[in-house]
Every structure is written in C-alpha cells, then in structure tokens.
N, C-alpha and C. Protein backbone atom coordinates (compact mmCIF):
# COMPACT_ATOMS: atom_id res chain seq x y z
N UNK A 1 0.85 -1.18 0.00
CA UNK A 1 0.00 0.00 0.00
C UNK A 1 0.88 1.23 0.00
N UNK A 2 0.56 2.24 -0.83
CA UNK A 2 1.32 3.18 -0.95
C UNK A 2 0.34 4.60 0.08
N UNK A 3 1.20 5.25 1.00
CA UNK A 3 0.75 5.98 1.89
C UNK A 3 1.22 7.73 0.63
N UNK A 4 0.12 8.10 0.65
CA UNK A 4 -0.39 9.08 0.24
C UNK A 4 0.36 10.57 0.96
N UNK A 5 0.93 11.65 -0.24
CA UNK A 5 1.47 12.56 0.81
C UNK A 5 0.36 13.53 1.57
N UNK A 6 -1.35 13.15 1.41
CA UNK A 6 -2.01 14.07 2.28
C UNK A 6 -1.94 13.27 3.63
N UNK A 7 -1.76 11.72 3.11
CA UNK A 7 -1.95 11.10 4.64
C UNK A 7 -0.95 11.99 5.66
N UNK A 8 0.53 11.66 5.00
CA UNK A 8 1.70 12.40 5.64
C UNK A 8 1.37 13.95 6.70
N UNK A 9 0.75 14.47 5.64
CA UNK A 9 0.49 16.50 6.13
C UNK A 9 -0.91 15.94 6.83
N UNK A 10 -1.95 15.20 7.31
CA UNK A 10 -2.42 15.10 8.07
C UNK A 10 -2.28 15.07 9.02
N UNK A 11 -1.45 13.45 9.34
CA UNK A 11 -0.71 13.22 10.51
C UNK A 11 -0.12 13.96 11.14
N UNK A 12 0.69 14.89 10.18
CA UNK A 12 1.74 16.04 10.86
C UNK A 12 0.91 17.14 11.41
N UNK A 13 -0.43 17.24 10.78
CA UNK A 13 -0.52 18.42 11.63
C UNK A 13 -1.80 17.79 12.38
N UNK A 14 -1.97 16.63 12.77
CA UNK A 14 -3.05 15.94 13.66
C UNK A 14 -1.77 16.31 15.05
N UNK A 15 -0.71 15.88 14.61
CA UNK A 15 0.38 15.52 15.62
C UNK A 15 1.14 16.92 16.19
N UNK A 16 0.79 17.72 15.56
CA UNK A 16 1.41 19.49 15.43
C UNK A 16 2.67 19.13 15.26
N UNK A 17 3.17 18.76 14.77
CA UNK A 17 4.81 18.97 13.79
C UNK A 17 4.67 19.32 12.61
N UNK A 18 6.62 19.77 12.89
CA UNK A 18 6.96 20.22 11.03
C UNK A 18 7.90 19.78 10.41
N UNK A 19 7.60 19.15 9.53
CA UNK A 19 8.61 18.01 9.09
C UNK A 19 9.36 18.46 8.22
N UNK A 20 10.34 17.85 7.92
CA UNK A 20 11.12 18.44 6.35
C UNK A 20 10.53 17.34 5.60
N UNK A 21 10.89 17.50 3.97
CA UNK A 21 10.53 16.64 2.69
C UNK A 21 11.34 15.30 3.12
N UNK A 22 12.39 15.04 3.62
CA UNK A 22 13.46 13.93 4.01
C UNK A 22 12.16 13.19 4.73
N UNK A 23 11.92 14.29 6.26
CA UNK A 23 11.18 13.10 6.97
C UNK A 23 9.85 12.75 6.64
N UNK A 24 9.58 13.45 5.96
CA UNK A 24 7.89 12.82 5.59
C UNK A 24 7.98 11.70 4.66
N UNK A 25 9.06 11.74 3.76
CA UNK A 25 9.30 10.50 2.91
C UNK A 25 9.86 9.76 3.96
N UNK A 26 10.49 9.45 4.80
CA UNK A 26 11.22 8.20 5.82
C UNK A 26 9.74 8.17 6.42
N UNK A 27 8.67 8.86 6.76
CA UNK A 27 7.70 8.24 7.38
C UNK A 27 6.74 7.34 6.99
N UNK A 28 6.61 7.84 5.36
CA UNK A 28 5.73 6.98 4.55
C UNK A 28 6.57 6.29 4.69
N UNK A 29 7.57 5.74 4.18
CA UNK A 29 8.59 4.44 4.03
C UNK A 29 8.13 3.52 5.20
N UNK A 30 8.07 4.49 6.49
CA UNK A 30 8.40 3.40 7.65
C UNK A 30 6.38 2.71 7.95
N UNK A 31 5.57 3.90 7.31
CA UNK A 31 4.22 3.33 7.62
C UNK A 31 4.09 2.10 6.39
N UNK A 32 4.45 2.56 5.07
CA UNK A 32 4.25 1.57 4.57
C UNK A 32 4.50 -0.25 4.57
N UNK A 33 6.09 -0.02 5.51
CA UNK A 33 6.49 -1.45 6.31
C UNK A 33 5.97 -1.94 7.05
N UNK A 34 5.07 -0.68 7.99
CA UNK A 34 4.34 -1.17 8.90
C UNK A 34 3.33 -2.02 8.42
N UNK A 35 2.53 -1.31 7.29
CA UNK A 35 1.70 -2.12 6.68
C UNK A 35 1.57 -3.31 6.04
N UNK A 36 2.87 -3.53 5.32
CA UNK A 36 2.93 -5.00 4.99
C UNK A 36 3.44 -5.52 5.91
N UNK A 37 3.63 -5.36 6.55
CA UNK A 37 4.03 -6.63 8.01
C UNK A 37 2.77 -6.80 8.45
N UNK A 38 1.74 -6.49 8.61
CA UNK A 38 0.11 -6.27 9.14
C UNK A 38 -0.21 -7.01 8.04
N UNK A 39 -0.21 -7.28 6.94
CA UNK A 39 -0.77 -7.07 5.76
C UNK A 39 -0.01 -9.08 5.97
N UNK A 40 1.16 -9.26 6.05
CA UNK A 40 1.73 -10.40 6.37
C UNK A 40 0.76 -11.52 7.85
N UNK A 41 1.36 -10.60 8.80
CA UNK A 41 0.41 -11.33 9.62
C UNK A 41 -0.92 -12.07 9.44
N UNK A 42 -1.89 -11.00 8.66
CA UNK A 42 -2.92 -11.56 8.69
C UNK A 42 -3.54 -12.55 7.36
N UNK A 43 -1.79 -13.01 6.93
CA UNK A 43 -1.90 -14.47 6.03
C UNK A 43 -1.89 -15.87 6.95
N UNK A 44 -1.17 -15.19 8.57
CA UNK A 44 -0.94 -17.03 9.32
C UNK A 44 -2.74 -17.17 9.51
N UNK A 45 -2.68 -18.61 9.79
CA UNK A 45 -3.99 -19.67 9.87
C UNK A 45 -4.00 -19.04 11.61
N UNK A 46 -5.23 -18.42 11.67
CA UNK A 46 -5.21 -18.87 13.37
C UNK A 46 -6.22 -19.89 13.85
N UNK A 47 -6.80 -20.63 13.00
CA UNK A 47 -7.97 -21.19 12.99
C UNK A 47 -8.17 -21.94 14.25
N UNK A 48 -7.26 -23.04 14.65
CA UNK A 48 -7.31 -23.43 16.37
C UNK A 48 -6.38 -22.95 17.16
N UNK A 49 -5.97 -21.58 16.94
CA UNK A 49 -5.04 -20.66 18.30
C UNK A 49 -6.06 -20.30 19.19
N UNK A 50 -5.94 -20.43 20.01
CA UNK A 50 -7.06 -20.25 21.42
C UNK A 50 -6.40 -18.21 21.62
N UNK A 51 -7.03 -17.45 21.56
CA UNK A 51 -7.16 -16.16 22.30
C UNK A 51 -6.44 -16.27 23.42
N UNK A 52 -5.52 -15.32 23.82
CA UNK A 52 -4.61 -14.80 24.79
C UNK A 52 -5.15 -14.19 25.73
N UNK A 53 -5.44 -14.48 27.06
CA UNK A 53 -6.23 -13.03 27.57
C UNK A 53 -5.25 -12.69 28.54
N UNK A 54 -4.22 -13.99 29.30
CA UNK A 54 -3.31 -13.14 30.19
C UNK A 54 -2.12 -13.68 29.59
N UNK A 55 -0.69 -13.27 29.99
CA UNK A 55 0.27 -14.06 29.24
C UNK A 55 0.85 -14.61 30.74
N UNK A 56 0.67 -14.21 31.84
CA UNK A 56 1.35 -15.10 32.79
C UNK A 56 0.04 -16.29 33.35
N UNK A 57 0.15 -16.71 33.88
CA UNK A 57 -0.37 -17.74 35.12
C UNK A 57 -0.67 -17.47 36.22
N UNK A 58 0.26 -15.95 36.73
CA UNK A 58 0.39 -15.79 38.10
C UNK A 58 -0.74 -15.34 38.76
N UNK A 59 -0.95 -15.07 39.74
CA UNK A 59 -1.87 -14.25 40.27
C UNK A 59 -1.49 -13.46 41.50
N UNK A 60 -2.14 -12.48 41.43
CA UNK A 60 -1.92 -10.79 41.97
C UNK A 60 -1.83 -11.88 43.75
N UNK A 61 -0.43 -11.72 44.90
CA UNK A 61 -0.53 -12.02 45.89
C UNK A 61 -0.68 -11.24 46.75
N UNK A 62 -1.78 -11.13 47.46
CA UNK A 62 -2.25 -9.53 47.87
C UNK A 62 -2.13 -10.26 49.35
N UNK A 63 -1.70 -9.19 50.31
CA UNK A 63 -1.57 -9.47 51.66
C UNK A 63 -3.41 -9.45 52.51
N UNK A 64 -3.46 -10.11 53.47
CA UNK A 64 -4.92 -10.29 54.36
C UNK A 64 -5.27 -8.67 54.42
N UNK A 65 -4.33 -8.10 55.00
CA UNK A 65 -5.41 -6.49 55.51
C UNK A 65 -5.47 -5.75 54.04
C-alpha cells in the first residue's frame, strides 16, 4: 500500500509537527512497512489458536489487611 502525501500533512498536523521533505518521505517508508508486516500477519492460519487473555499464570498475591 502506498501511503499518500495528504496522509503524511495530516498526521503532521493531527500531531502538530513540522517536518522536512526527508522526513515525511522516511515516514511513509516506515508506515508503509508497517503495513505489509500487518498485511503479512494476517496471512498465518489462526484457525485453532485459542485467544490470549493473560500471558502469565500468576496471580496478583495480595496481603490479608
């Protein structure tokens, strides 16, 4: 997906910065990676991955009082 230079001057001024021409092109660059890596992910099968809801086991050891 190619990120658009209004996306760019949106962002920037959603975000109130001022970018030079360098960084607004390194930003599309870096959103567009973002995107095919997203764009990657959502080729794996998750079909029997069970949902994550905690990643430890532990549980909170809270003192009596």
């Amino acid at each position: 997906m190619v990120i658009e230079k209004e996306i760019i001057l949106k962002l920037e001024r959603l975000a109130k910065l001022r970018l030079s021409e360098a960084e607004r092109s390194e930003i599309a660059e870096d959103l567009e990676n973002i995107l095919a890596m997203v764009n990657k992910l959502e080729e794996v099968d998750t079909t029997d991955v069970e949902p994550l809801v905690y990643i430890h086991d532990e549980v909170n050891a809270l003192r009596v009082d």
